[in-house]
PDB file of N, CA and C in Angstrom:
ATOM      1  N   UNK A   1      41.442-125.682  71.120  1.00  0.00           N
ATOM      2  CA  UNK A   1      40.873-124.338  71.135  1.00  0.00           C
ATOM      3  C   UNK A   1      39.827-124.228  72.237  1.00  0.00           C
ATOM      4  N   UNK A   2      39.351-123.044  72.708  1.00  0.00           N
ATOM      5  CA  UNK A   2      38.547-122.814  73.399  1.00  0.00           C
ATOM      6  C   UNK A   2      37.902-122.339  73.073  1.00  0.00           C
ATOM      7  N   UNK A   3      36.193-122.247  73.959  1.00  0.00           N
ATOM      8  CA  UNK A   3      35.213-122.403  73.150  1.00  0.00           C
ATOM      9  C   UNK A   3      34.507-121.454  74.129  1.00  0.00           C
ATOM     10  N   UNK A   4      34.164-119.757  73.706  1.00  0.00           N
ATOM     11  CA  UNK A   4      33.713-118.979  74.592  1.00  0.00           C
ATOM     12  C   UNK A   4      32.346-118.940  74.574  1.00  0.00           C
ATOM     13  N   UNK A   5      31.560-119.226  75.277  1.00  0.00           N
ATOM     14  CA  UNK A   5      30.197-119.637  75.708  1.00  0.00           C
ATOM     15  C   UNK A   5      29.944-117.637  76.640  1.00  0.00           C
ATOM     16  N   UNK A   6      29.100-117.157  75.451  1.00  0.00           N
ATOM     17  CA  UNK A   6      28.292-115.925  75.925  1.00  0.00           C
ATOM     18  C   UNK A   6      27.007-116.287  77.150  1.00  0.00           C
ATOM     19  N   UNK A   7      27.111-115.281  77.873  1.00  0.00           N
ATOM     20  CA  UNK A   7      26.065-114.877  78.674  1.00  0.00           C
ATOM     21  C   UNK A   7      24.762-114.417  78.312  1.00  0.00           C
ATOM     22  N   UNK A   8      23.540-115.203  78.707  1.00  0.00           N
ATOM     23  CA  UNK A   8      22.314-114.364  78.159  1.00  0.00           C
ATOM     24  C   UNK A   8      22.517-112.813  78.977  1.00  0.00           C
ATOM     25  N   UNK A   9      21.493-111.800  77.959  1.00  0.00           N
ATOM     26  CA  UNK A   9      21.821-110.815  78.384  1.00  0.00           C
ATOM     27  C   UNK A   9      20.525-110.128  79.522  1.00  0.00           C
ATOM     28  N   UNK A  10      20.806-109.701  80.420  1.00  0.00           N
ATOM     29  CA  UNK A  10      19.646-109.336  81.041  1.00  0.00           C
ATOM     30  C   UNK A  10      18.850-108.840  81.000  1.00  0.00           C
ATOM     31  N   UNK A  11      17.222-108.536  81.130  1.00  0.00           N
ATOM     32  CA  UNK A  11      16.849-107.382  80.684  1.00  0.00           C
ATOM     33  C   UNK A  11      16.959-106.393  80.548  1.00  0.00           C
ATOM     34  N   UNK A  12      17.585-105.577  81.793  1.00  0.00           N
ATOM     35  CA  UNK A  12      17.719-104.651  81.398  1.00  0.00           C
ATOM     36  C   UNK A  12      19.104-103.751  79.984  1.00  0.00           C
ATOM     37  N   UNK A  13      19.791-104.960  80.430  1.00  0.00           N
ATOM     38  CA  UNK A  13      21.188-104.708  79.327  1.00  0.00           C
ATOM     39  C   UNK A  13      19.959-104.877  77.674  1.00  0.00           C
ATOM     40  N   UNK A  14      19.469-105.605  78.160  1.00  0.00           N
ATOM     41  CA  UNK A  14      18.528-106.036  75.778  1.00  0.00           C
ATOM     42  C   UNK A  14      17.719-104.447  75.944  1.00  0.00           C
ATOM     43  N   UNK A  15      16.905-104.347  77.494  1.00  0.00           N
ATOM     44  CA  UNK A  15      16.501-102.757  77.076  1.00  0.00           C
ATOM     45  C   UNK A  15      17.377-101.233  76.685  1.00  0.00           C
ATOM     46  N   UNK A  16      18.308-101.632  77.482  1.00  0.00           N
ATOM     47  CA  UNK A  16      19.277-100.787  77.346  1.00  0.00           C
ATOM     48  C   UNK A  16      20.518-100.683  75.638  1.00  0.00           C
ATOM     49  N   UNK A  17      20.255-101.723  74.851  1.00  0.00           N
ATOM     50  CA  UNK A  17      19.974-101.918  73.896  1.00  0.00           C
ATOM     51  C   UNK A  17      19.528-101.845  72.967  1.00  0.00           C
ATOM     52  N   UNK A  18      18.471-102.066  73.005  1.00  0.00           N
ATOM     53  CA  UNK A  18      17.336-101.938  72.098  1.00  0.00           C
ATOM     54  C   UNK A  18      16.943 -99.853  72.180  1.00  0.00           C
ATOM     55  N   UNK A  19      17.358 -99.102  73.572  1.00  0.00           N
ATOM     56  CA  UNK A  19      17.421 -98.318  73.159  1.00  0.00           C
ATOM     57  C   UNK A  19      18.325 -97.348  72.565  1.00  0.00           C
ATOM     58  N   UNK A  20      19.467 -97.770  73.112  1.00  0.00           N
ATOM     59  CA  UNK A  20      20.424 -97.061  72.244  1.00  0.00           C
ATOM     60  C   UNK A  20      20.244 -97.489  70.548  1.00  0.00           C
ATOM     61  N   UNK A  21      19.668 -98.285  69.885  1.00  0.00           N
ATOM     62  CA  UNK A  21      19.299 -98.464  68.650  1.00  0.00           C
ATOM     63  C   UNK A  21      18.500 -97.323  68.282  1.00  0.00           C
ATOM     64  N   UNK A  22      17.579 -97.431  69.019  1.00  0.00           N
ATOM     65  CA  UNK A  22      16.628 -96.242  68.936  1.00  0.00           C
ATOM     66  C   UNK A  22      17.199 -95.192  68.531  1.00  0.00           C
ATOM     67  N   UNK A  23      18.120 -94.791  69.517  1.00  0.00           N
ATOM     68  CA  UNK A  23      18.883 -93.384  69.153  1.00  0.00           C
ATOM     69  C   UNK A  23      19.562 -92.829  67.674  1.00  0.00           C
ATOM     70  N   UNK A  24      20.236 -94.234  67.747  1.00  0.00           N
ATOM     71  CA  UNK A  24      21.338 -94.536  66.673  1.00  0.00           C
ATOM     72  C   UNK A  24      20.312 -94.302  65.328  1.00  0.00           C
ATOM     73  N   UNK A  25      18.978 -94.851  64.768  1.00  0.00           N
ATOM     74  CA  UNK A  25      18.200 -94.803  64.028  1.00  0.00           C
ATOM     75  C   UNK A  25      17.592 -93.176  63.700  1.00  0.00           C
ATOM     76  N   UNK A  26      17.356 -92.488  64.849  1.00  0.00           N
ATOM     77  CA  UNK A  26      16.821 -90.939  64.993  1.00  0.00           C
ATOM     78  C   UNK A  26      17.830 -90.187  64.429  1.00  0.00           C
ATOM     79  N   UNK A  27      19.230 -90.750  64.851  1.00  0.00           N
ATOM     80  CA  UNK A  27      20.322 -89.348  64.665  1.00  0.00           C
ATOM     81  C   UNK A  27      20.579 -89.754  63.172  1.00  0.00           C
ATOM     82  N   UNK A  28      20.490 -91.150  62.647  1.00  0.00           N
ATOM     83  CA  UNK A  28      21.020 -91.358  61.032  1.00  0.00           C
ATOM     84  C   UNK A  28      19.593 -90.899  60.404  1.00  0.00           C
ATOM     85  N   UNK A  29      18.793 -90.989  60.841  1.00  0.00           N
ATOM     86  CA  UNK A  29      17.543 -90.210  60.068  1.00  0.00           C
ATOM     87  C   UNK A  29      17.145 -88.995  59.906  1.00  0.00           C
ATOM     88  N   UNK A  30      17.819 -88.178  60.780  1.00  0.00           N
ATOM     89  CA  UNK A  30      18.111 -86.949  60.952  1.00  0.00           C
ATOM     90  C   UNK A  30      18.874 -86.180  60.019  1.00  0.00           C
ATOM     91  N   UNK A  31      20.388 -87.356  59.820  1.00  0.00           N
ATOM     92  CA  UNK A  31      21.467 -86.604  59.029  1.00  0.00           C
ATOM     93  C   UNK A  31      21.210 -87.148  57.420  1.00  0.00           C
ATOM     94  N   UNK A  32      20.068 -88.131  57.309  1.00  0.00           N
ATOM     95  CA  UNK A  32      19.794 -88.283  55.916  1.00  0.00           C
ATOM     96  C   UNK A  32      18.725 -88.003  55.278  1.00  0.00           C
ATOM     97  N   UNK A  33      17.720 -87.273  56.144  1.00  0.00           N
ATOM     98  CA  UNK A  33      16.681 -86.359  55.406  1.00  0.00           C
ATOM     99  C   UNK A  33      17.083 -85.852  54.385  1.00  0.00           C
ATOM    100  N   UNK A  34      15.918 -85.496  53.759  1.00  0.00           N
ATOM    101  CA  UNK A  34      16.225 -84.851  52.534  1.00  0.00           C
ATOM    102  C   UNK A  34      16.226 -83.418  52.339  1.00  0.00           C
ATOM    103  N   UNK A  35      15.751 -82.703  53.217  1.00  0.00           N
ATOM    104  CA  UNK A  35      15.496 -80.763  53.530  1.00  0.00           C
ATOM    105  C   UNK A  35      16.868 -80.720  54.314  1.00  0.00           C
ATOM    106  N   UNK A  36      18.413 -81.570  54.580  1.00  0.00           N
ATOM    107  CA  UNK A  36      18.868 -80.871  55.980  1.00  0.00           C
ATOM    108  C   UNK A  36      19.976 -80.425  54.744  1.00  0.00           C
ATOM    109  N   UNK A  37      20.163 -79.333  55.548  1.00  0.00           N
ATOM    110  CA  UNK A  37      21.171 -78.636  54.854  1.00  0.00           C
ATOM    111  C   UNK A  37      22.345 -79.313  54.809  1.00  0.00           C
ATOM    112  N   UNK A  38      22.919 -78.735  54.209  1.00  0.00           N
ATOM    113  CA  UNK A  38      24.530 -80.111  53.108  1.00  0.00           C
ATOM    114  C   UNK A  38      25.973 -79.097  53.320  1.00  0.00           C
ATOM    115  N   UNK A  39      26.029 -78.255  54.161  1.00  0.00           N
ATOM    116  CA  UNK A  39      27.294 -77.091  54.575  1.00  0.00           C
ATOM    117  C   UNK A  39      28.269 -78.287  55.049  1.00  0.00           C
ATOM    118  N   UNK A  40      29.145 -78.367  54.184  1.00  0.00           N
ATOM    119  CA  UNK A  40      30.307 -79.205  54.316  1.00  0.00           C
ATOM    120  C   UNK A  40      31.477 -78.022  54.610  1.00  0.00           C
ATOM    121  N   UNK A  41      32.094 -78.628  55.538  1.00  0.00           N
ATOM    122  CA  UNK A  41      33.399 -78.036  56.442  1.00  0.00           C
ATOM    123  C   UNK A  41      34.540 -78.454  55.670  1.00  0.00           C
ATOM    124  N   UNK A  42      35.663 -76.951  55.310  1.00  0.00           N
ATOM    125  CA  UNK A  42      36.692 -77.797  54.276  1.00  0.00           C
ATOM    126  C   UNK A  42      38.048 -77.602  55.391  1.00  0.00           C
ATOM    127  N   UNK A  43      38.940 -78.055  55.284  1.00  0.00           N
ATOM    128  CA  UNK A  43      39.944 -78.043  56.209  1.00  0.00           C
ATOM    129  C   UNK A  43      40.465 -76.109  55.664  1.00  0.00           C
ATOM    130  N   UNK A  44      40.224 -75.725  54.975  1.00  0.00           N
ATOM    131  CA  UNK A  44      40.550 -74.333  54.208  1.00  0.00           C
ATOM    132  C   UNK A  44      39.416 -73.422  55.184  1.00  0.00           C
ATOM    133  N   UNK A  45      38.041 -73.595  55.403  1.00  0.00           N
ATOM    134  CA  UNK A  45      37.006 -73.240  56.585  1.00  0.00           C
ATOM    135  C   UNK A  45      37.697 -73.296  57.644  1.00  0.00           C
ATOM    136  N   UNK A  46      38.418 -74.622  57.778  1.00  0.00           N
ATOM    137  CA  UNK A  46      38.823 -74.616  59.387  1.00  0.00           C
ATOM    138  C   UNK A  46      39.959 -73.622  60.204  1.00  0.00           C
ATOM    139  N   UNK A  47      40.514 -73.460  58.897  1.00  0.00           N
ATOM    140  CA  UNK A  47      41.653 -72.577  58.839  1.00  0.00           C
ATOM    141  C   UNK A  47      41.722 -71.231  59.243  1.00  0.00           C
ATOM    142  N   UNK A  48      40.759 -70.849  58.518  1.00  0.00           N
ATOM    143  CA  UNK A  48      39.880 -69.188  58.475  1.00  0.00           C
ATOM    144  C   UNK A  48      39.321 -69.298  59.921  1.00  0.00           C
ATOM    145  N   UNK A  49      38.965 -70.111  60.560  1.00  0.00           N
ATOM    146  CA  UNK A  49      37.745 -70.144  61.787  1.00  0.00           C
ATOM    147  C   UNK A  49      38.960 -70.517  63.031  1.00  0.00           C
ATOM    148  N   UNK A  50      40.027 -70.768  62.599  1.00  0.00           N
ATOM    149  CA  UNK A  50      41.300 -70.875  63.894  1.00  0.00           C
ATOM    150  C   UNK A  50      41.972 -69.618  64.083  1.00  0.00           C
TER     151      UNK A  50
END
């Protein structure tokens, strides 16, 4: 078998990283507040709106 030996990552790739986490954390905190409105889309909505 072979044995794949990773690359450290550079700085800027761990910053570039570390911020897209960032993002990823804002937008799921966003959609799991507790005030955001809950308007669920039914494929029967989608229907009416085509």
């Amino acid at each position: 078998m072979t044995k794949i030996e990773q690359k450290p990552l550079s700085i800027e790739d761990r910053k570039r990283s570390i911020e897209a986490e960032a993002v990823l954390d804002q937008m799921y905190g966003y959609y799991v507040r507790e005030d955001a409105p809950r308007y669920v889309v039914s494929e029967l909505d989608a229907r009416n709106a085509a």
